[in-house]
Protein backbone atom coordinates (compact mmCIF):
# COMPACT_ATOMS: atom_id res chain seq x y z
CA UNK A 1 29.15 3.10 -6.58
CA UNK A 2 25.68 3.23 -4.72
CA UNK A 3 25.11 5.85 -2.45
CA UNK A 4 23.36 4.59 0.99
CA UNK A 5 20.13 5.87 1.50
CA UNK A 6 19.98 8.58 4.87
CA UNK A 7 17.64 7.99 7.15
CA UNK A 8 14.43 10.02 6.47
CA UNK A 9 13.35 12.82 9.46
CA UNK A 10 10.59 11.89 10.92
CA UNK A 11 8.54 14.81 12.35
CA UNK A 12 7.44 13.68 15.76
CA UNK A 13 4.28 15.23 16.84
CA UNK A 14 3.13 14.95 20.25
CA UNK A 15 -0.62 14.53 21.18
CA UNK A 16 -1.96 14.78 24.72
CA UNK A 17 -3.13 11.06 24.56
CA UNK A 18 -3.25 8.28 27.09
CA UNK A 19 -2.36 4.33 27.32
CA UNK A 20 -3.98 1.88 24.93
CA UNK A 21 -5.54 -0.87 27.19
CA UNK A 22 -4.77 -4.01 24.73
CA UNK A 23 -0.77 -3.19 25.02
CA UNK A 24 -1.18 -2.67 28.52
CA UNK A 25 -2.09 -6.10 28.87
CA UNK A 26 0.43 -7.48 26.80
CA UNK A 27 3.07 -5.95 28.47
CA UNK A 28 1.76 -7.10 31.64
CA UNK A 29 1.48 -10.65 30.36
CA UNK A 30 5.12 -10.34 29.43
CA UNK A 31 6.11 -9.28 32.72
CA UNK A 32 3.73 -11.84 34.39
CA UNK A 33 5.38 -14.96 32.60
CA UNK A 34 8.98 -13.41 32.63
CA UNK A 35 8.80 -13.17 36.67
CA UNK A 36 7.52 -16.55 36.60
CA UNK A 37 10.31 -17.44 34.64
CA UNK A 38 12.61 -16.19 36.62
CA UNK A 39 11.00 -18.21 39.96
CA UNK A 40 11.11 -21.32 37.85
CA UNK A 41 14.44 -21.09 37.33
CA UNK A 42 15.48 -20.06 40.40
CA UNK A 43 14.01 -22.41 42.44
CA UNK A 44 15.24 -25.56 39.72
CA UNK A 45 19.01 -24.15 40.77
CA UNK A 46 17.99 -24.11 44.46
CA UNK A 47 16.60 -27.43 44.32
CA UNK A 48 19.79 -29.13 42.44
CA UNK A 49 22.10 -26.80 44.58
CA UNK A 50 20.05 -28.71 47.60
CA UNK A 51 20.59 -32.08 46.10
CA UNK A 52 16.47 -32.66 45.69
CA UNK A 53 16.38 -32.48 41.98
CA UNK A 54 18.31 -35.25 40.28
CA UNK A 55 16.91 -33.74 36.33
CA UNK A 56 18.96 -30.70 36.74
CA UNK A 57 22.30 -31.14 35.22
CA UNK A 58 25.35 -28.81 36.05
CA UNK A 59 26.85 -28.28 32.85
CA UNK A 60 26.99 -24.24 32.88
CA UNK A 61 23.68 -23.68 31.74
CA UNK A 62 19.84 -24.33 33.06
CA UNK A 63 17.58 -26.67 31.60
CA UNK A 64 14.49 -25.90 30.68
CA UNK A 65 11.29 -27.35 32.34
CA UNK A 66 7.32 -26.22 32.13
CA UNK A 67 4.82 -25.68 30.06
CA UNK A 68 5.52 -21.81 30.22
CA UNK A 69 8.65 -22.27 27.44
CA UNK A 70 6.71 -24.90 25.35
CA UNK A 71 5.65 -23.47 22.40
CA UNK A 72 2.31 -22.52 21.56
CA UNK A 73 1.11 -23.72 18.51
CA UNK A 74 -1.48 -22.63 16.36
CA UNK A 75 -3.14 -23.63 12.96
CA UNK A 76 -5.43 -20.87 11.41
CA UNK A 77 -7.09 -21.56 7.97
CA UNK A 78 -8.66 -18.91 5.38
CA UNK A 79 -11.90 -20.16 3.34
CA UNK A 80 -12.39 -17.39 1.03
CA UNK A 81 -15.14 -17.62 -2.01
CA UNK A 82 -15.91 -14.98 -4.72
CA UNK A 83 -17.88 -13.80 -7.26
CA UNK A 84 -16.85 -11.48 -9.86
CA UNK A 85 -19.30 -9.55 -12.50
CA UNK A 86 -18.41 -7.81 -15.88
CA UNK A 87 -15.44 -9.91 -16.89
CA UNK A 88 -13.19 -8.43 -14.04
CA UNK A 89 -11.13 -11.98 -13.60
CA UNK A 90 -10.93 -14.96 -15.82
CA UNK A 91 -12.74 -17.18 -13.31
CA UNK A 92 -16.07 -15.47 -12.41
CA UNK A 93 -17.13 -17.81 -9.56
CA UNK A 94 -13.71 -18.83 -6.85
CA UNK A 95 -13.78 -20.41 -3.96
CA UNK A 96 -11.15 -22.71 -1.84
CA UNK A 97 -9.10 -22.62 0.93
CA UNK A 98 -7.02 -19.35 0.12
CA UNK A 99 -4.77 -19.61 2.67
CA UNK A 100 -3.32 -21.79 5.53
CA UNK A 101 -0.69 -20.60 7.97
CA UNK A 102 1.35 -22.20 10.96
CA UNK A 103 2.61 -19.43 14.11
CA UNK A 104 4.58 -20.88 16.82
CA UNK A 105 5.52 -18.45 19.59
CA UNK A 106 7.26 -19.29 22.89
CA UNK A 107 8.96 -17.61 25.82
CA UNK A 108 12.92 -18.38 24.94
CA UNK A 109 14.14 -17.50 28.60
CA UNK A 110 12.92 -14.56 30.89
CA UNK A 111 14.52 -12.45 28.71
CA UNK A 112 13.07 -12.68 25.21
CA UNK A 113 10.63 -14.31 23.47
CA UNK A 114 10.35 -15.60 19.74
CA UNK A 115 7.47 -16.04 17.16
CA UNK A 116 7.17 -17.65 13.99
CA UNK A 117 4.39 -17.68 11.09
CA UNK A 118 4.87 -20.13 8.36
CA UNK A 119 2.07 -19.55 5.58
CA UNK A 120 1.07 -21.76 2.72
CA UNK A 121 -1.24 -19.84 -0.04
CA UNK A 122 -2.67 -19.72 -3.46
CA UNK A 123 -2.90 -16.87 -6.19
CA UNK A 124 -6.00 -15.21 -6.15
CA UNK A 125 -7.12 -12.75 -8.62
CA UNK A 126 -7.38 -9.50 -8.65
CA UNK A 127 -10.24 -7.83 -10.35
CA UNK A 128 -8.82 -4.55 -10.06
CA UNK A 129 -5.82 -5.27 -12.51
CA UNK A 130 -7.95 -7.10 -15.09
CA UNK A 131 -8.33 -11.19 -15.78
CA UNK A 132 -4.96 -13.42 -14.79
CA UNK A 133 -5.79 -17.25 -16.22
CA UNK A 134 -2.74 -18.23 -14.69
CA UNK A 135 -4.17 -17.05 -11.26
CA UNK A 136 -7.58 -18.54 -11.72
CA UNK A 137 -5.80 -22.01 -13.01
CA UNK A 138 -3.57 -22.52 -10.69
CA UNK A 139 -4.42 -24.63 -7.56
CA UNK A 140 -1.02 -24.64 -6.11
CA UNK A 141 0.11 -23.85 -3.05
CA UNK A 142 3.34 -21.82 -2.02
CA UNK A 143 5.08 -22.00 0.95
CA UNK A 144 6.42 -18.80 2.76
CA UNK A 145 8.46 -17.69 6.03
CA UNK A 146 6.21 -14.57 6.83
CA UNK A 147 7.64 -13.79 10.13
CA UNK A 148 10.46 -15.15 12.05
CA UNK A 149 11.76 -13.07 15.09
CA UNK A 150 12.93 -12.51 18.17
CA UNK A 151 12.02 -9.73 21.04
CA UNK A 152 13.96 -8.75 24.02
CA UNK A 153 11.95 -8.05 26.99
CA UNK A 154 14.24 -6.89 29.87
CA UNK A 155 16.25 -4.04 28.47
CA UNK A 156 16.82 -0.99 30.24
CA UNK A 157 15.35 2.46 29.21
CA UNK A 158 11.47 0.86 28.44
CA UNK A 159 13.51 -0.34 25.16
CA UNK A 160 12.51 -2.96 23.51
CA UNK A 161 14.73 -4.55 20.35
CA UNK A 162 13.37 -6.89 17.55
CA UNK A 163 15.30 -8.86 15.16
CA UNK A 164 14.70 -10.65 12.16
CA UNK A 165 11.92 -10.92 9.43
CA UNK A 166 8.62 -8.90 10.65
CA UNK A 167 5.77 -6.95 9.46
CA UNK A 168 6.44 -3.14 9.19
CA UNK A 169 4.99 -1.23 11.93
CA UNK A 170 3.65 1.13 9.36
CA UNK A 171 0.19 2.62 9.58
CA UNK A 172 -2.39 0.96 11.47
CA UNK A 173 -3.31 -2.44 9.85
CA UNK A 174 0.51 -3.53 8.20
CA UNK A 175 1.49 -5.92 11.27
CA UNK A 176 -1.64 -7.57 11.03
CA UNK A 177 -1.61 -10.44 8.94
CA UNK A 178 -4.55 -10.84 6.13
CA UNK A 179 -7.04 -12.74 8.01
CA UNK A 180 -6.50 -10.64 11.30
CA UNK A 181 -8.55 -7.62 9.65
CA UNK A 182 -12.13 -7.25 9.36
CA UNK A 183 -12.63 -6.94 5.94
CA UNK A 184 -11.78 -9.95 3.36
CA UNK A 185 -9.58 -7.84 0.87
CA UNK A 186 -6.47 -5.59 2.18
CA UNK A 187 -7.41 -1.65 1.39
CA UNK A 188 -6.16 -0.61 -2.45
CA UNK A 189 -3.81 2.22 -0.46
CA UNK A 190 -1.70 -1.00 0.76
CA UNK A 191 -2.11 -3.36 -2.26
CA UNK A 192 -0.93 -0.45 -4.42
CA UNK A 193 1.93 0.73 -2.21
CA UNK A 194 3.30 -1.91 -0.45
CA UNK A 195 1.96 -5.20 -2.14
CA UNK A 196 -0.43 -7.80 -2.13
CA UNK A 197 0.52 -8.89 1.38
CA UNK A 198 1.51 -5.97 3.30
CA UNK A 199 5.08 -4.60 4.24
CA UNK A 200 7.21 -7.63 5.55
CA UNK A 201 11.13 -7.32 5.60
CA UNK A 202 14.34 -8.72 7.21
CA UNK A 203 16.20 -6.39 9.25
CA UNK A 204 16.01 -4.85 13.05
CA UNK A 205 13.36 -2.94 15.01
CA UNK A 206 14.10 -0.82 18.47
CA UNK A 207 10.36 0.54 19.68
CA UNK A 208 10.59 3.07 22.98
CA UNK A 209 8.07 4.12 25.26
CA UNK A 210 8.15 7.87 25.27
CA UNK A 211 8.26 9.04 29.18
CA UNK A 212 6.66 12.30 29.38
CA UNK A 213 5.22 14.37 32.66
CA UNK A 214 1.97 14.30 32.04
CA UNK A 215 1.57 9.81 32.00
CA UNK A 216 0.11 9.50 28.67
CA UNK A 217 1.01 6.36 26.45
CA UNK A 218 3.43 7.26 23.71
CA UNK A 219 5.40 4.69 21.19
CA UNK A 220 8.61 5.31 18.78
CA UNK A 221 9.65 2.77 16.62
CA UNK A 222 12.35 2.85 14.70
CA UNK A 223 12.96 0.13 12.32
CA UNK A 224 16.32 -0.35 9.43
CA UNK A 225 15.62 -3.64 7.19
CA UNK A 226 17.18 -4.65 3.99
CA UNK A 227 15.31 -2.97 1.09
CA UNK A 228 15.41 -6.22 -1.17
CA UNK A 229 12.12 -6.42 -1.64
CA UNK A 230 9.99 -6.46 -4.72
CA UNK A 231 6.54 -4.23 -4.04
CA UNK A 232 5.30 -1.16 -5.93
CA UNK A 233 6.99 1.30 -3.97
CA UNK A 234 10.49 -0.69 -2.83
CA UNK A 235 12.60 -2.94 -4.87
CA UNK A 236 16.75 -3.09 -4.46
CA UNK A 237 19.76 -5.29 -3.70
CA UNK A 238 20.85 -5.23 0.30
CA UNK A 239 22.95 -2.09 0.00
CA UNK A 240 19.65 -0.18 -0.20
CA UNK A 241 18.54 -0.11 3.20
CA UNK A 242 14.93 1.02 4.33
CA UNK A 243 14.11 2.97 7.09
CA UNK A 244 11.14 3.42 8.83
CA UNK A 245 9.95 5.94 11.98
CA UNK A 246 6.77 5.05 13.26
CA UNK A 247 4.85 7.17 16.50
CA UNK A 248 2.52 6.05 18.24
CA UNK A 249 -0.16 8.02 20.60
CA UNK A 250 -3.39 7.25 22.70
CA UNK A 251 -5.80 9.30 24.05
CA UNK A 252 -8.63 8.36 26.47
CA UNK A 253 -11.25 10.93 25.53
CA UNK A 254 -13.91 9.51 28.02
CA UNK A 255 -14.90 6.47 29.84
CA UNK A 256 -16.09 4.47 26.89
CA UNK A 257 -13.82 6.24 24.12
CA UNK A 258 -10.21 6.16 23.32
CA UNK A 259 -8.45 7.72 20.13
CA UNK A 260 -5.15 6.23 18.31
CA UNK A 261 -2.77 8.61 16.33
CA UNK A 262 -0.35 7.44 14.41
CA UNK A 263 2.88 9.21 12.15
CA UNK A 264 4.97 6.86 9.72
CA UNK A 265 7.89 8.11 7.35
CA UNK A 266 9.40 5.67 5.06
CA UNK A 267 12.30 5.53 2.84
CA UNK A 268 13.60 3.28 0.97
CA UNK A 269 15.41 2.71 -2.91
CA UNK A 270 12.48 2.02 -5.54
CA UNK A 271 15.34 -0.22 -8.21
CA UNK A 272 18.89 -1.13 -8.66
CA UNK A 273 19.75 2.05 -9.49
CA UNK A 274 19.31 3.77 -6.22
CA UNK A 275 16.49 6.09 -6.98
CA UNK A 276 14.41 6.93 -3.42
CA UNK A 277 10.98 6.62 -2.73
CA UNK A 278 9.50 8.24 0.39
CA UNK A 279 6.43 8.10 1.96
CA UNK A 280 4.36 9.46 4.68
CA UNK A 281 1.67 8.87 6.47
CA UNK A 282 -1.33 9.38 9.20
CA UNK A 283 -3.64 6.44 10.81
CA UNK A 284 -6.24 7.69 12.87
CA UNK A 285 -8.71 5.33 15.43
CA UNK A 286 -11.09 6.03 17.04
CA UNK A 287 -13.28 3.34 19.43
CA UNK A 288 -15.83 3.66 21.15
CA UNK A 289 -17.24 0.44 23.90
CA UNK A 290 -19.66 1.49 26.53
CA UNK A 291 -19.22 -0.33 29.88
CA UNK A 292 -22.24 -1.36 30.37
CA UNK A 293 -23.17 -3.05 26.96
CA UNK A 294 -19.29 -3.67 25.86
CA UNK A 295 -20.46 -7.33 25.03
CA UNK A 296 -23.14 -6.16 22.36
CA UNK A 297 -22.11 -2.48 21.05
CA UNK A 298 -18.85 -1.39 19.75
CA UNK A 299 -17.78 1.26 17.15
CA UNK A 300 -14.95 1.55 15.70
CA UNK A 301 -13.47 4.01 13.16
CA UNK A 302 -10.12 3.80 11.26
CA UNK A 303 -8.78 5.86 8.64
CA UNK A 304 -4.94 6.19 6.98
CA UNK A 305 -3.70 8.04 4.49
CA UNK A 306 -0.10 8.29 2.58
CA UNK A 307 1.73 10.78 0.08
CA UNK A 308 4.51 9.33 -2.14
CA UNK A 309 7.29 10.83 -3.44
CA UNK A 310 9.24 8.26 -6.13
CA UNK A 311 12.07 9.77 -7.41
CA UNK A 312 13.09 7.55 -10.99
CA UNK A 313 15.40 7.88 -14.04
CA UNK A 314 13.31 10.29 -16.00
CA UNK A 315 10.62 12.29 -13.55
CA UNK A 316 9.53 12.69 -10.23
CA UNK A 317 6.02 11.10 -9.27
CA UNK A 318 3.69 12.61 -6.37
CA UNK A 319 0.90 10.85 -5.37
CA UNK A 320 -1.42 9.91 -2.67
CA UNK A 321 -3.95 7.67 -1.12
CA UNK A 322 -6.56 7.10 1.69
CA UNK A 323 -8.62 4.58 3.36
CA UNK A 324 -11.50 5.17 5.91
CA UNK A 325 -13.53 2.40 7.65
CA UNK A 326 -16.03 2.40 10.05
CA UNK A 327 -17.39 -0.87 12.01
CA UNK A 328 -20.22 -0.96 14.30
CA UNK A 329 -21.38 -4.25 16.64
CA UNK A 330 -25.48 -4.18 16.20
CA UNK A 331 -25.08 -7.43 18.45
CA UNK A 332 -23.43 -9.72 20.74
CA UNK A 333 -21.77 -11.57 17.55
CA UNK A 334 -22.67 -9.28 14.52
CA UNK A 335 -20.98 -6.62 13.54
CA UNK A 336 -21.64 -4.20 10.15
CA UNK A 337 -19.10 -1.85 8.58
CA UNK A 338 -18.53 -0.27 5.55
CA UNK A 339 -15.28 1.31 3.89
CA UNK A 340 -13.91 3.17 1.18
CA UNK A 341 -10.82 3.18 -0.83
CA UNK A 342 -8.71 5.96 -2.86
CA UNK A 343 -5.87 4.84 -4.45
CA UNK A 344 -3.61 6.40 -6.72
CA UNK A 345 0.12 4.74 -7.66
CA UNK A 346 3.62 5.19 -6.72
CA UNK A 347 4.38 5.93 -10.26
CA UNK A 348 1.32 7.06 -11.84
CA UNK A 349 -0.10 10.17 -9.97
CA UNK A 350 -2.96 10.63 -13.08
CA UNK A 351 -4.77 7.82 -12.84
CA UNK A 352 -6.85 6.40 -9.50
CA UNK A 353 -8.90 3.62 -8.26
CA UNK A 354 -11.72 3.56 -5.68
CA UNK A 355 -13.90 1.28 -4.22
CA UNK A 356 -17.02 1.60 -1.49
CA UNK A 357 -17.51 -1.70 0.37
CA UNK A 358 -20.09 -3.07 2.84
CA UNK A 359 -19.13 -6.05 5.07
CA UNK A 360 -21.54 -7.92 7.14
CA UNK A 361 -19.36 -10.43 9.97
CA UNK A 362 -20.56 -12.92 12.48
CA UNK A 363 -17.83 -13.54 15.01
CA UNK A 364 -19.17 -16.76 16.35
CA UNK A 365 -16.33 -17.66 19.01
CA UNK A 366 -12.75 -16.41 19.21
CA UNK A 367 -11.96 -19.11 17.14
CA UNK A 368 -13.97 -18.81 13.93
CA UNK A 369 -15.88 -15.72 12.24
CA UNK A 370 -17.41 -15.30 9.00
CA UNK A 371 -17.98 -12.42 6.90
CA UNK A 372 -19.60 -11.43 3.80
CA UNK A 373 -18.78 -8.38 1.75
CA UNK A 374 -20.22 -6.62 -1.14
CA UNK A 375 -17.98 -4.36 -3.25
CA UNK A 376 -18.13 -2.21 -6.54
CA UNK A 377 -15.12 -1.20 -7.60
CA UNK A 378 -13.86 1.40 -10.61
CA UNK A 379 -10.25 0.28 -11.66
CA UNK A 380 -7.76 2.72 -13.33
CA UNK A 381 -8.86 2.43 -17.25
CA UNK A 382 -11.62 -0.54 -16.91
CA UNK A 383 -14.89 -0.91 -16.36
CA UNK A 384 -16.50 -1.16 -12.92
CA UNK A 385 -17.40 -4.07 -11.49
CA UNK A 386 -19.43 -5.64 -8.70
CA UNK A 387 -18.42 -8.78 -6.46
CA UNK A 388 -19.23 -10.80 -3.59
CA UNK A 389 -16.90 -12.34 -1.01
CA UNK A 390 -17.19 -14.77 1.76
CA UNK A 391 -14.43 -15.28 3.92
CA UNK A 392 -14.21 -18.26 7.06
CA UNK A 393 -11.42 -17.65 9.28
CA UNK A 394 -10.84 -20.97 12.34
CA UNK A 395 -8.00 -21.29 14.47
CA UNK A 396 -6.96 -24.70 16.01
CA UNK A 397 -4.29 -24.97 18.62
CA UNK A 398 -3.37 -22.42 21.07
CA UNK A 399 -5.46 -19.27 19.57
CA UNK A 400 -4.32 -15.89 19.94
CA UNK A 401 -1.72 -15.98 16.82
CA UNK A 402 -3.59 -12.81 15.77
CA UNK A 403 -6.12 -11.14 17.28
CA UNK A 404 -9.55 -10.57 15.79
């Protein structure tokens, strides 16, 4: 009989740290549109109540008028090109539309809202784990549910309860999708540890915003999803649950600089046989916009870093692996950054892959950017390589399905 997993202690460390503007925004949106709701609604019943309104029907429940619960639809497409040098992948040269993904997101009632991201993508190679021709063949495209949830917004406490399928809120970059990030390939830490396309799961989330004395922001999120996944470091039937703790911190260090701290713990079965894997990790960001020239300079630094523990059959693995990245704006619509990658694997601590990469992106509206990057990497066992990518990301619709 399989033993449940328990749910891993997560050491909670508190930072003297302040709000984080961008949530602060969202959550007033939220409030904004769920007060406006609420009028809406109220003044349809007052209106039918009066005899005015005809539309509204009295059957026990309100009907729904507005453009405020229509969904908002978006379309968002990924053009990605590569080249590839010393025989790393069976096709040298790739390019093609990599990846094409439908979000729709509406306001159910004043009282939640609900988002959905249908994707439709193609294998791509991966230079890093050697030539695939059935990768480089293959012209196919797969459909996918990648998110489909639902969020409370009025419960009491400053709780706030998600249910459904959803991207991890572990580390920093997880619950962005792909073509949300900066760069054109995900760090090795994440492909390694959690899979070509991030930490996604079924299962529920409760997040909590820490009230403290001293008024600075602080986030917990707790999330328990199924564990049937199939990624490097998770893999299991339903009765192996994974848990995740995540924290949250912000810190205003001056007028133009904030700082972002971040704590994850992780645990979850690694096969059918029950055997635990547990992980841990820090994201650290730091950003830096001056007020006066916050349309043309920016910084931004972001580094995360994770240690493994994979318990299996016949030995106990330890291992470990970091990210940093570091993005400047030199103009109004350019930006240059560089990062580098450490990456061992959740069941081999002796061998390791890096990579240093230098990205170049021109972020011509909020509804297309481009960006180039150079990388060399040194796979585990192989020879290094060098490649180029080019990556176009447009958005059609109502934009906003990600931010980048």
């Amino acid at each position: 009989m399989r033993s449940r997993p328990a749910l891993v202690p997560l050491l909670i460390v508190t930072s003297l740290v302040f709000y984080d503007p961008a949530k602060i925004v969202a959550q007033k949106s939220d409030r904004a549109v769920q007060d406006s709701l609420d009028q809406a609604l109220e003044k349809e019943m007052m209106e039918a109540l009066s005899g005015t309104d005809t539309s509204f029907q009295m059957t026990g429940s309100t009907s729904r008028s507005g453009s405020s619960t229509n969904p908002r639809i978006s379309v968002i497409g990924s053009f990605l090109s590569s080249g590839t040098s010393n025989n790393a992948t069976a096709k040298t040269v790739d390019l093609g539309l990599s990846e094409a993904e439908i979000s729709f997101q509406s306001y159910v009632d004043p009282y939640a809202k609900a988002d959905f991201f249908v994707g439709f993508g193609r294998a791509v190679e991966d230079p890093f784990t050697g030539p695939d021709k059935g990768a480089a063949k293959s012209g196919d495209y797969e459909a996918d549910l990648e998110e489909a949830y639902l969020t409370t917004l009025s419960m009491p406490f400053a709780l706030q309860l998600k249910v459904g399928k959803f991207r991890g809120d572990f580390g920093k970059i997880n619950q962005y999708h792909p073509h949300g990030l900066g760069y054109a390939d995900l760090p090795r830490m994440y492909v390694n540890y959690l899979g070509e396309e991030g930490l996604a799961d079924r299962g529920v989330g409760l997040s909590w915003l820490v009230p403290n004395p001293l008024g600075f922001y602080q986030e917990l999120n707790v999330e328990i999803t199924s564990g049937a996944l199939d990624n490097p470091s998770f893999g299991g039937s339903s009765d192996n649950l994974l848990y995740l703790g995540h924290l949250k911190n912000f810190f205003d260090v001056s007028d133009h600089t904030t700082l972002e701290l971040g704590l994850t713990g992780m645990q979850g079965a690694n096969g059918d046989e029950g055997r635990k894997t547990k992980i841990g990790s820090g994201d650290l960001t730091l950003k830096w916009k001056p007020l006066r020239e916050n349309r043309y300079r920016s910084l931004e630094w972001t580094t995360e870093a994770l240690f493994s523990h994979r318990s299996d059959s016949a030995k106990t693995v330890k291992s470990v692996a970091f990210y940093t990245f570091l993005n400047y704006q030199i103009a109004k619509r350019w930006f240059l950054g560089g990062r580098y990658d450490y990456s061992q694997f959740p069941d081999n601590s002796k061998d390791s892959e890096k990579a240093y990469s230098g990205i170049l992106g021109f972020y011509a509206t909020e509804f297309q950017k481009l960006e180039l990057q150079y990388q060399r990497g040194f796979p585990a066992g192989r020879k290094a390589f060098n490649r180029i990518l080019a990556r176009l990301v447009f958005v059609i619709g109502a934009h906003g399905a990600h931010q980048y």
